[in-house]
PDB file of N, CA and C in Angstrom:
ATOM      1  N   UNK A   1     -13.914 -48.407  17.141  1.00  0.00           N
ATOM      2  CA  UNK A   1     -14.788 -47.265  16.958  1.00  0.00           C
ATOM      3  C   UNK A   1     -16.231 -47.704  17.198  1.00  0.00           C
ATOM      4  N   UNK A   2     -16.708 -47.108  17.952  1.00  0.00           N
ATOM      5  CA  UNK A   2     -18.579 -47.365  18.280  1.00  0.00           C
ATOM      6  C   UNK A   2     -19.547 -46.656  17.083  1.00  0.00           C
ATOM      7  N   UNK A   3     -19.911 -47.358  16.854  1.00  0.00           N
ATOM      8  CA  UNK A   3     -21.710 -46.803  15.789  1.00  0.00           C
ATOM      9  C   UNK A   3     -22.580 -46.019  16.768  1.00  0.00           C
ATOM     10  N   UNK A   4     -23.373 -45.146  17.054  1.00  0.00           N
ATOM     11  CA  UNK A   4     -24.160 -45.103  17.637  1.00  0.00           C
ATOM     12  C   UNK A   4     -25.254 -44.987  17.124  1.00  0.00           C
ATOM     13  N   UNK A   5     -26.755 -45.350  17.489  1.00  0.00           N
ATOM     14  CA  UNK A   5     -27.832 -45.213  16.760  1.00  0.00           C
ATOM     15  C   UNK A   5     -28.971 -44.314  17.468  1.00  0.00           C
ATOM     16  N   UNK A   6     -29.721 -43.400  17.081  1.00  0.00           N
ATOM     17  CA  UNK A   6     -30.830 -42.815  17.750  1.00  0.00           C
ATOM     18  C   UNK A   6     -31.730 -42.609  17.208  1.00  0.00           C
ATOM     19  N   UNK A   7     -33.191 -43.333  18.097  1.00  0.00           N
ATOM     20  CA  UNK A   7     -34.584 -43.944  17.923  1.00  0.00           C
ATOM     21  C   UNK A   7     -35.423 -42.716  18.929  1.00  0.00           C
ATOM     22  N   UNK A   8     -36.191 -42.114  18.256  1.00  0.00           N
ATOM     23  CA  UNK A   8     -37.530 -41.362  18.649  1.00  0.00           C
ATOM     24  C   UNK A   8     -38.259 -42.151  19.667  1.00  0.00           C
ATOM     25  N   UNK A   9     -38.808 -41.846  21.074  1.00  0.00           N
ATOM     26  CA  UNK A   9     -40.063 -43.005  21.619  1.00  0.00           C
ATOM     27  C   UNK A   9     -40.994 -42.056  22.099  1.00  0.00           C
ATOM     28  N   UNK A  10     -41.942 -42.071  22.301  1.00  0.00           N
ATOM     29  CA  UNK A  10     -42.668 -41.374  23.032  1.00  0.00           C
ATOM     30  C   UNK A  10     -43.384 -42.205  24.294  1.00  0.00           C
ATOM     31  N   UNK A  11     -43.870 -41.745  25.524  1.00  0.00           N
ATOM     32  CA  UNK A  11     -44.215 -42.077  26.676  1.00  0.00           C
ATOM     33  C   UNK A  11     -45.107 -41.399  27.385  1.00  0.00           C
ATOM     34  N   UNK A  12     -45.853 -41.969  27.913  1.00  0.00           N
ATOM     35  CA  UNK A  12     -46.608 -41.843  28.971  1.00  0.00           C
ATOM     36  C   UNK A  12     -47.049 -41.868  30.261  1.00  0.00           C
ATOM     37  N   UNK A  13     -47.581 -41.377  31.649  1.00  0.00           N
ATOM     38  CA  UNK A  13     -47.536 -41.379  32.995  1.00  0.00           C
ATOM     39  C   UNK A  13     -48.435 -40.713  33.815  1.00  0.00           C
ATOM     40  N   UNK A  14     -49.141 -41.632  34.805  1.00  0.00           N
ATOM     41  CA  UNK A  14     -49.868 -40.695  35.574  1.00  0.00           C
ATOM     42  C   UNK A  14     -49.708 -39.939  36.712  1.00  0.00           C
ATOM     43  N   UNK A  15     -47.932 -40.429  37.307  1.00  0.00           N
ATOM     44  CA  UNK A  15     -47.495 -39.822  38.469  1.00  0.00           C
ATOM     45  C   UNK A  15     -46.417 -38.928  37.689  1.00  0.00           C
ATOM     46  N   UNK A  16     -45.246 -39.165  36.640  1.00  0.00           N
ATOM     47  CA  UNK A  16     -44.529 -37.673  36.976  1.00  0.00           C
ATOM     48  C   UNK A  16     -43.737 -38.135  35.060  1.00  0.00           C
ATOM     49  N   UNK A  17     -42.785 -37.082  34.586  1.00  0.00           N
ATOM     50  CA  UNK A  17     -42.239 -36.993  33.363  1.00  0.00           C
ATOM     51  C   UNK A  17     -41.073 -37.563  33.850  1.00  0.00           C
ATOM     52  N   UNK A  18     -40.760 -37.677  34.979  1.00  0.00           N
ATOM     53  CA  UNK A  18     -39.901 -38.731  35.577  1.00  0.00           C
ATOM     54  C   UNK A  18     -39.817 -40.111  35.486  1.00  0.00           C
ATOM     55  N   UNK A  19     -41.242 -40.611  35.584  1.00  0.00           N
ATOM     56  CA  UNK A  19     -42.153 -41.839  35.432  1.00  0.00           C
ATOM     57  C   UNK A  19     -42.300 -42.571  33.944  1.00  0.00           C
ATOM     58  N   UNK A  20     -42.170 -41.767  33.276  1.00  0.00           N
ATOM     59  CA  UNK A  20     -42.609 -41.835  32.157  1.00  0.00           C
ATOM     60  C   UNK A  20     -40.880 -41.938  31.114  1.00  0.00           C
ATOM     61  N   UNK A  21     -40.051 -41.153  32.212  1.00  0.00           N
ATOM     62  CA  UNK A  21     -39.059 -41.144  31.048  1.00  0.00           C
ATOM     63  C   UNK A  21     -38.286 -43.183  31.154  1.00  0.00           C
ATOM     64  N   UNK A  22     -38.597 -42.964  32.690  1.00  0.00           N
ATOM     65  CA  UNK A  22     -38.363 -44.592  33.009  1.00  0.00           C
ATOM     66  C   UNK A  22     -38.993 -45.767  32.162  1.00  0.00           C
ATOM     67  N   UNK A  23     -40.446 -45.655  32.459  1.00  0.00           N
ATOM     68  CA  UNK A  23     -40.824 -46.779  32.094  1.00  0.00           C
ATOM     69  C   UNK A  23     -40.716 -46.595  30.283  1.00  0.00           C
ATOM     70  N   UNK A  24     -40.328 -45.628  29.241  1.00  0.00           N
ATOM     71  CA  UNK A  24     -39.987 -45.665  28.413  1.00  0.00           C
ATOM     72  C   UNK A  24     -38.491 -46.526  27.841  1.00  0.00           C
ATOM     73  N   UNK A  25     -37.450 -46.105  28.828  1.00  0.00           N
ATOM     74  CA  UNK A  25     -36.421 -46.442  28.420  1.00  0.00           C
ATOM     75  C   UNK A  25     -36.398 -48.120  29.008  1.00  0.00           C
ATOM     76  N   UNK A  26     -36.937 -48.580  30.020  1.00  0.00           N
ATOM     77  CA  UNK A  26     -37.421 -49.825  30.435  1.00  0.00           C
ATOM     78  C   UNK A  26     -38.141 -50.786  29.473  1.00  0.00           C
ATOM     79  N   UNK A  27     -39.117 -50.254  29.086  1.00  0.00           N
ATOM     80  CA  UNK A  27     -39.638 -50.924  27.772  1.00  0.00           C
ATOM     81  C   UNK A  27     -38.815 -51.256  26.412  1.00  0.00           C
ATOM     82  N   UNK A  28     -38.176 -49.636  25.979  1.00  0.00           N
ATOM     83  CA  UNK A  28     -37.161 -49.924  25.057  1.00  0.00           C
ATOM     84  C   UNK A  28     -35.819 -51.176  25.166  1.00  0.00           C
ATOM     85  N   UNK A  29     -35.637 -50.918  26.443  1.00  0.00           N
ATOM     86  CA  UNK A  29     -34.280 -51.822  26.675  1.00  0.00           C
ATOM     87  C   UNK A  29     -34.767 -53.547  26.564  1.00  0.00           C
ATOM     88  N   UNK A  30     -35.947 -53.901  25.965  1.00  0.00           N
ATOM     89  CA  UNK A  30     -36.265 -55.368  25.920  1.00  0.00           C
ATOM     90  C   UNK A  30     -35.980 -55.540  24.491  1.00  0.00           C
ATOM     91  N   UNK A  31     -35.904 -54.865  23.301  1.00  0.00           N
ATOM     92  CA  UNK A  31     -35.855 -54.972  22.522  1.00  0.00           C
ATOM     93  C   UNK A  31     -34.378 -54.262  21.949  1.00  0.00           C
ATOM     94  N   UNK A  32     -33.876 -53.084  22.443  1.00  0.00           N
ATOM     95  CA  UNK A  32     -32.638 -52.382  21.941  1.00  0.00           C
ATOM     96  C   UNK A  32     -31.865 -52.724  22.999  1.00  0.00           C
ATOM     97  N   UNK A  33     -30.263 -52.677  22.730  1.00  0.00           N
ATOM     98  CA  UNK A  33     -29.349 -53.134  23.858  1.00  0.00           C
ATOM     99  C   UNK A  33     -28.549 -52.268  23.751  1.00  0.00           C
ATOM    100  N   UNK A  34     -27.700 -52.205  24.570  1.00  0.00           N
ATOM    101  CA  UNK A  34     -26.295 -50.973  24.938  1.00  0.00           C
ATOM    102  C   UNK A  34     -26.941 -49.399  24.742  1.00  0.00           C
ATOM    103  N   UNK A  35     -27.999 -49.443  25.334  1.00  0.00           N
ATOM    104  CA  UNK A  35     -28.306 -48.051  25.838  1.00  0.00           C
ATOM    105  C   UNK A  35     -27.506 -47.184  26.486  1.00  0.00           C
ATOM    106  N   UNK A  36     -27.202 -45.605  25.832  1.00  0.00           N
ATOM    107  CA  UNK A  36     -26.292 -45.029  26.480  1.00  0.00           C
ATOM    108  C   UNK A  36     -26.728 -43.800  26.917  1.00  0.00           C
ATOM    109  N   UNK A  37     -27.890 -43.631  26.516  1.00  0.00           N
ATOM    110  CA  UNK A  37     -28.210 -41.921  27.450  1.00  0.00           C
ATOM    111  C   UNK A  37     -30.048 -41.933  26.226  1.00  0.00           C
ATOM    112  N   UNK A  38     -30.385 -41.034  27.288  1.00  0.00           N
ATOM    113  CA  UNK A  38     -31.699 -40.662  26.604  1.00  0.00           C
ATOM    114  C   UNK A  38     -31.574 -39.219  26.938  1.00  0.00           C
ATOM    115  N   UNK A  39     -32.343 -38.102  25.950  1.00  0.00           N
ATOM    116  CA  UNK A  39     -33.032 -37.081  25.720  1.00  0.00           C
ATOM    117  C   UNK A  39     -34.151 -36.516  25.672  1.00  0.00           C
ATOM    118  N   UNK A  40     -34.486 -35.980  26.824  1.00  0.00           N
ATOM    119  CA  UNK A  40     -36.184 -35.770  26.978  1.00  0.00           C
ATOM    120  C   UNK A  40     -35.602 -34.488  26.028  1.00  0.00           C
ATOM    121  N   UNK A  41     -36.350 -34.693  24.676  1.00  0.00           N
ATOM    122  CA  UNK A  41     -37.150 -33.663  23.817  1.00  0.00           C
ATOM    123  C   UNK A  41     -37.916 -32.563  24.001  1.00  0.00           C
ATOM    124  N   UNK A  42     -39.101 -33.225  24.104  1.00  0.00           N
ATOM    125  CA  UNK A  42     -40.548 -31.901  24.668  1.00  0.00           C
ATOM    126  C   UNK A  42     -41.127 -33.190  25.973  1.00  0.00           C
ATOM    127  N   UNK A  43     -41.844 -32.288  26.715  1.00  0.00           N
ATOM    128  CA  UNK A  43     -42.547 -32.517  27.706  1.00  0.00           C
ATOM    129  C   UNK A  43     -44.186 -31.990  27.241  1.00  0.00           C
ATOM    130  N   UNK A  44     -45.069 -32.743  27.796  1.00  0.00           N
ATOM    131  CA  UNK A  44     -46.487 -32.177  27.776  1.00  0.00           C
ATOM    132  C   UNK A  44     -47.258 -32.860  28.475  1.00  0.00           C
ATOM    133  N   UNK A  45     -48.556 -32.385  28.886  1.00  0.00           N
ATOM    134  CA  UNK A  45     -49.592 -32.997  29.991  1.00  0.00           C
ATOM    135  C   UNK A  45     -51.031 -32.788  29.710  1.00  0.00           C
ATOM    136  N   UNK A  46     -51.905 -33.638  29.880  1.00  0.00           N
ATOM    137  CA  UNK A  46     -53.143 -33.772  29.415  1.00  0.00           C
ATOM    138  C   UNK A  46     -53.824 -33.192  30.491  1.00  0.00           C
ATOM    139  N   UNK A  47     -54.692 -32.143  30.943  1.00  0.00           N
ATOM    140  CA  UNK A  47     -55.769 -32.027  31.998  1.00  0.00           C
ATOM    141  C   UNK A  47     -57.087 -32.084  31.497  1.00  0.00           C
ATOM    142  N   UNK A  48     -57.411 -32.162  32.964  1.00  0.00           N
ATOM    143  CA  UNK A  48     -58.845 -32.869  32.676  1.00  0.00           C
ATOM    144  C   UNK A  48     -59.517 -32.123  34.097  1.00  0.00           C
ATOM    145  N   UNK A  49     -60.960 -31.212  34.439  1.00  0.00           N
ATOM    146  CA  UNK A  49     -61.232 -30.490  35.482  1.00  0.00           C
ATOM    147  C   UNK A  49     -60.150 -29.847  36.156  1.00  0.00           C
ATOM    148  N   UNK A  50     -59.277 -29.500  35.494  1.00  0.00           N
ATOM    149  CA  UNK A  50     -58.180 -28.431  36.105  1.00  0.00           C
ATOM    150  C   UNK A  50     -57.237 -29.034  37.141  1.00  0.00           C
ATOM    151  N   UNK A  51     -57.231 -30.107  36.367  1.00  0.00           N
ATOM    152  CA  UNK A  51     -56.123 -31.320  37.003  1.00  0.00           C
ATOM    153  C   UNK A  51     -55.333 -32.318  36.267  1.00  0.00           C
ATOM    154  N   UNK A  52     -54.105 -32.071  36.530  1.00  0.00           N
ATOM    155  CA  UNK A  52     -53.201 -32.948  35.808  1.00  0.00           C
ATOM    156  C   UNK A  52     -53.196 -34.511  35.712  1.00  0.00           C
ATOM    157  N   UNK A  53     -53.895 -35.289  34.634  1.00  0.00           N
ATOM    158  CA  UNK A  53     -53.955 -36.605  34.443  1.00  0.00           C
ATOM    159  C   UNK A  53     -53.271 -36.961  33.829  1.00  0.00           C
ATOM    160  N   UNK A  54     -52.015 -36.804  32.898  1.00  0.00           N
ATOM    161  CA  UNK A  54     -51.225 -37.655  32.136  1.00  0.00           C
ATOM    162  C   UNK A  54     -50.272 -37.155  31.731  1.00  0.00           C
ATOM    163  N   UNK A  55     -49.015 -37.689  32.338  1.00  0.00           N
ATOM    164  CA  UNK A  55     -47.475 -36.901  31.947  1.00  0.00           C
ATOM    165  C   UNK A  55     -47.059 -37.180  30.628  1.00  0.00           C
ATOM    166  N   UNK A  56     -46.557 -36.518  29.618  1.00  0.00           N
ATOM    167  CA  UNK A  56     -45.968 -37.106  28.080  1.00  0.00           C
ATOM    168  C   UNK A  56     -44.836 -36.631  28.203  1.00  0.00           C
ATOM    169  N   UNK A  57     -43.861 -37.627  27.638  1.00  0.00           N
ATOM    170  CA  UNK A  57     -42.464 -37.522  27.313  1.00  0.00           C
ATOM    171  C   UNK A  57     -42.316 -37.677  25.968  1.00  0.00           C
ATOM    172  N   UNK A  58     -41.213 -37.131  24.871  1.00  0.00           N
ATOM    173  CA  UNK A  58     -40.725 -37.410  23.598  1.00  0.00           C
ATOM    174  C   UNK A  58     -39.177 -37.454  24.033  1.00  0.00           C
ATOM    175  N   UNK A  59     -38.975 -38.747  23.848  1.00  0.00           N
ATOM    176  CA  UNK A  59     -37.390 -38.957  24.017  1.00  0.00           C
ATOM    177  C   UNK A  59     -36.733 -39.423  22.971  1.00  0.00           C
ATOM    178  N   UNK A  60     -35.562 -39.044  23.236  1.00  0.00           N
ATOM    179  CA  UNK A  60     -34.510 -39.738  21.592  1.00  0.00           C
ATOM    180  C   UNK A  60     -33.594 -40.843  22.469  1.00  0.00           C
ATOM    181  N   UNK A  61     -33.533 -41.778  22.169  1.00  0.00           N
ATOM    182  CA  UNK A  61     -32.546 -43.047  23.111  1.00  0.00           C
ATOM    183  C   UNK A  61     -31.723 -43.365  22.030  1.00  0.00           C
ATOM    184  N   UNK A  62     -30.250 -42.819  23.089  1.00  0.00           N
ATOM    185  CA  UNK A  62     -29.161 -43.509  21.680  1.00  0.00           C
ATOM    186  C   UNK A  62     -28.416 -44.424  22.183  1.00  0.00           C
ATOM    187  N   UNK A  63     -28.049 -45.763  21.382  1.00  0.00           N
ATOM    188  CA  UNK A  63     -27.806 -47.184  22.143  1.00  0.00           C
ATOM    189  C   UNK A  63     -26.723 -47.142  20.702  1.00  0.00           C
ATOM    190  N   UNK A  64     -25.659 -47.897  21.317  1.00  0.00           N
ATOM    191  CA  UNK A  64     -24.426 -48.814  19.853  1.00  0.00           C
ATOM    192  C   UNK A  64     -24.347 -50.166  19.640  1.00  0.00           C
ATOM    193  N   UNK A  65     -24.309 -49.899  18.728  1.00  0.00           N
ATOM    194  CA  UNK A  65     -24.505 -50.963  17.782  1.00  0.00           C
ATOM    195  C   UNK A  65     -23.792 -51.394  17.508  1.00  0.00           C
ATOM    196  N   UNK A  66     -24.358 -53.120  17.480  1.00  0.00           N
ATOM    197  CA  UNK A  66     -23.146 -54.254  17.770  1.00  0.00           C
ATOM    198  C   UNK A  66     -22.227 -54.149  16.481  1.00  0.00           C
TER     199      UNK A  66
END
């Protein structure tokens, strides 16, 4: 039988919520192991002169536990 565990991350990006959902779960995976799916939550974006500067992701990453 598998445990599974799920951890809140939030992320950041200046090209896409695509970008961001990556280099989130990339970062996470140095420290958590057996990653099995992530959940983009909410999405949101920072502008700045009526231009999009910063993609935000809230993801839930659920990985099992050894």
């Amino acid at each position: 039988m598998a445990v599974l565990k799920v951890i809140e991350v939030l992320s950041n990006s200046e090209k896409s919520w695509e970008d961001a959902t990556r280099k989130a779960v990339k970062h996470a995976s140095k420290s958590v192991k057996n990653i099995r799916s992530v959940y983009v939550q909410d999405q949101s974006a920072n502008i700045k002169n009526n231009e999009v500067t910063e993609f935000r992701v809230n993801l839930k990453i659920t990985f099992e536990v050894e």
